[in-house]
Each structure stands twice: as C-alpha cells, then as structure tokens.
N, C-alpha and C. Protein backbone atom coordinates (compact mmCIF):
# COMPACT_ATOMS: atom_id res chain seq x y z
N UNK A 1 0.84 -1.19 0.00
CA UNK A 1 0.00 0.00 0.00
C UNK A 1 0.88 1.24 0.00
N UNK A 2 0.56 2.14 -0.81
CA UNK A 2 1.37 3.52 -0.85
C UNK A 2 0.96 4.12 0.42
N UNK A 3 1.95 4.81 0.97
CA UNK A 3 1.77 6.02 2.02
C UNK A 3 1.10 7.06 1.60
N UNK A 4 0.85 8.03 1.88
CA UNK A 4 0.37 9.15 2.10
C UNK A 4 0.72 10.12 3.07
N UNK A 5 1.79 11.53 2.52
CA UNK A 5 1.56 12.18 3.58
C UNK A 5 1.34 13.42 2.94
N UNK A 6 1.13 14.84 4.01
CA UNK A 6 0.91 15.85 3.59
C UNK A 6 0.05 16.42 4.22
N UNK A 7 -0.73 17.85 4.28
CA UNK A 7 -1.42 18.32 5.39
C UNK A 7 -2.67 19.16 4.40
N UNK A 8 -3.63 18.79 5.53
CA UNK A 8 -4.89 19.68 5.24
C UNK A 8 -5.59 20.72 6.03
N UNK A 9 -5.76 21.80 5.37
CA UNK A 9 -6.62 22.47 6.31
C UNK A 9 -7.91 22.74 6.43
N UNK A 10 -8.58 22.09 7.73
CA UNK A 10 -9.80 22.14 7.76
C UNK A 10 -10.82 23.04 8.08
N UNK A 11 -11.59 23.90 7.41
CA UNK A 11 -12.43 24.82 7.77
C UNK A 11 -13.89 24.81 7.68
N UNK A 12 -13.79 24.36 9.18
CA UNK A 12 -15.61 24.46 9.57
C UNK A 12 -15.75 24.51 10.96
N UNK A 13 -17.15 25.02 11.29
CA UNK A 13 -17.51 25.94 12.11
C UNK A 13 -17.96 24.07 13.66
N UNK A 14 -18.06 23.20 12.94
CA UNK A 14 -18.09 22.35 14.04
C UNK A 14 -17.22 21.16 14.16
N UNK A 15 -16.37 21.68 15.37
CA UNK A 15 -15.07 20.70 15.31
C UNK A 15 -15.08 19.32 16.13
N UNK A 16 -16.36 18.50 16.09
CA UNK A 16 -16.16 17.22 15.48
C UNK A 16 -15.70 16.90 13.99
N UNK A 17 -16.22 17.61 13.33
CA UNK A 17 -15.48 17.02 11.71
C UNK A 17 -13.64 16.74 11.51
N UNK A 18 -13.02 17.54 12.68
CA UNK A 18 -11.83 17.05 13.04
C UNK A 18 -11.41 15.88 13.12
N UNK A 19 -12.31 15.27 14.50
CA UNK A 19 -12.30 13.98 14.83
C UNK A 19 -12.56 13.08 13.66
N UNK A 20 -13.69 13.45 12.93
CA UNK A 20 -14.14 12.20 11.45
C UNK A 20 -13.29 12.17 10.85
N UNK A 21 -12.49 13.44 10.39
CA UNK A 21 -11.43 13.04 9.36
C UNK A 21 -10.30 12.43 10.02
N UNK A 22 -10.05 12.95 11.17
CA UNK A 22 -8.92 11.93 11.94
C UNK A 22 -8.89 10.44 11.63
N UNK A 23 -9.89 10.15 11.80
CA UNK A 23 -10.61 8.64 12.00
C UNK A 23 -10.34 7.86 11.00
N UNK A 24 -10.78 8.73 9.51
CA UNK A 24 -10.92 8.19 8.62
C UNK A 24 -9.52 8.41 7.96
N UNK A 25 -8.60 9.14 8.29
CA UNK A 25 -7.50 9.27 7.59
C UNK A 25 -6.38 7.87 8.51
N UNK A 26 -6.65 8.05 9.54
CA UNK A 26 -6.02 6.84 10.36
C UNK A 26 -6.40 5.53 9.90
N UNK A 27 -7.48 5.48 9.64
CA UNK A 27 -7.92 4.02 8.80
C UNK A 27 -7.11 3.33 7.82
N UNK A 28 -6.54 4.44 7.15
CA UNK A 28 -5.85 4.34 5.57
C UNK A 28 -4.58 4.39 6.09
N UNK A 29 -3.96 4.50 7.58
CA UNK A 29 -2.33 4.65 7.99
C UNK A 29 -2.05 5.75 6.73
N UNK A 30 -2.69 6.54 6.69
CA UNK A 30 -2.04 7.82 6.09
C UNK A 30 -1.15 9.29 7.01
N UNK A 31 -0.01 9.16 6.81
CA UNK A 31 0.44 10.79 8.10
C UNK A 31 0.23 11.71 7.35
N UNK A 32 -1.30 12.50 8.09
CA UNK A 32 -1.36 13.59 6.97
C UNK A 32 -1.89 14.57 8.69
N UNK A 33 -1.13 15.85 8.16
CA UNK A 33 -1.31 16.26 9.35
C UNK A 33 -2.59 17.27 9.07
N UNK A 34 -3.13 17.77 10.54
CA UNK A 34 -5.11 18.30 9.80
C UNK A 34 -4.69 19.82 10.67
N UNK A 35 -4.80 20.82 10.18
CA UNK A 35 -4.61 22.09 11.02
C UNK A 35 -6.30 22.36 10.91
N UNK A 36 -6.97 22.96 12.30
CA UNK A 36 -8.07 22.93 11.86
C UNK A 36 -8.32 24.23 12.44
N UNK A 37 -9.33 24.76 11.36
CA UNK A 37 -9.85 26.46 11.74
C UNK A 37 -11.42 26.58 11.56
N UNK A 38 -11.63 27.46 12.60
CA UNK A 38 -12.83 27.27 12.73
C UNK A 38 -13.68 28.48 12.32
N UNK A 39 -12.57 29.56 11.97
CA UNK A 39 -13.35 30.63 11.28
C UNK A 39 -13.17 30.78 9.88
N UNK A 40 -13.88 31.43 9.05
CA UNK A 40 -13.37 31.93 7.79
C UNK A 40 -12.69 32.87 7.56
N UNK A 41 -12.96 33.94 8.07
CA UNK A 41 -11.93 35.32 8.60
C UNK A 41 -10.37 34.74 8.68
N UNK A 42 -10.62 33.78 9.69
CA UNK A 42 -9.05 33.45 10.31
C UNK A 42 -8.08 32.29 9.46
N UNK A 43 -9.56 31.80 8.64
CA UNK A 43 -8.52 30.98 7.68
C UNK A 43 -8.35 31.58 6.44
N UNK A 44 -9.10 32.87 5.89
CA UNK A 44 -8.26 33.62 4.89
C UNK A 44 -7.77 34.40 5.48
N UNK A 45 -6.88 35.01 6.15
CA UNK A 45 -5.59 35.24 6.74
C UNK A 45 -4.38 34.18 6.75
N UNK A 46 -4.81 33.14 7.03
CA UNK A 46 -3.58 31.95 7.66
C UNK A 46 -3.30 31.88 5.89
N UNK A 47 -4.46 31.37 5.00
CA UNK A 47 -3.64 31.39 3.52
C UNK A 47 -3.23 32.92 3.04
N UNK A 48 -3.32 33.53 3.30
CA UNK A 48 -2.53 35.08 2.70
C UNK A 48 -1.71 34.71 3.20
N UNK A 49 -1.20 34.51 4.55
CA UNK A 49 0.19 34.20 5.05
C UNK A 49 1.02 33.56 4.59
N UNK A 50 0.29 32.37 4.43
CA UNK A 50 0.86 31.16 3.76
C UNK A 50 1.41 31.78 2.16
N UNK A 51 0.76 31.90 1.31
CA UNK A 51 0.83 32.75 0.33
C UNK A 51 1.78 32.94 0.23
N UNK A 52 1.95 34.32 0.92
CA UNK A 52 3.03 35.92 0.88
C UNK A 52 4.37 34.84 1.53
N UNK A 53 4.20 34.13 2.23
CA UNK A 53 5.30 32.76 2.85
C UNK A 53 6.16 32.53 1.57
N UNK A 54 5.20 31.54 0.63
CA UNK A 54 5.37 30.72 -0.28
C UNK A 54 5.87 31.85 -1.89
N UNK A 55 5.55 32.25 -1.61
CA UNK A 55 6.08 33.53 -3.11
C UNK A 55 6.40 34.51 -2.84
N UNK A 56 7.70 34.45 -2.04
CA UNK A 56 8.66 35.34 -1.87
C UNK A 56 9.77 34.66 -2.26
C-alpha cells in the first residue's frame, strides 16, 4: 500500500469534523497532518500568510 503524507486544512464551524477526518485518515495509515480552523476570517488570513510565505 502507498503512504500518504501531507497536510490539510480544515475549515468548519463544528469541530467534530476534526475527529471524522482523523478517523478516517487513520484508517488508511495515512500521516497527513489536519490544522483545523474554525473561522473563515481566520482561515483567509492563515492562507494570505501562507501565500506571501510561499512567493517570496
């Protein structure tokens, strides 16, 4: 079975969906790491950051 790694970011307002994708990504022995945000405000900021990070 291929690995899987790499990270996602999760944005929604109820953080059980954390836990589901945990669950379900552990199922598959995938290391994928989950940053999770619970606002929209705060997660378009974190990608501008990311962004202005990444293309410089």
């Amino acid at each position: 079975m291929k690995k899987v790694k790499g990270k996602i970011i999760l944005v929604d307002d109820e953080s059980y969906e954390e836990d589901f994708l945990k669950k379900a990504l552990s199922k598959k022995d995938w290391n994928i790491e989950i940053e999770y945000i619970s606002n929209v405000d705060d997660a378009l900021e974190h990608l501008k950051k990311m962004l202005m990070k990444y293309s410089s």
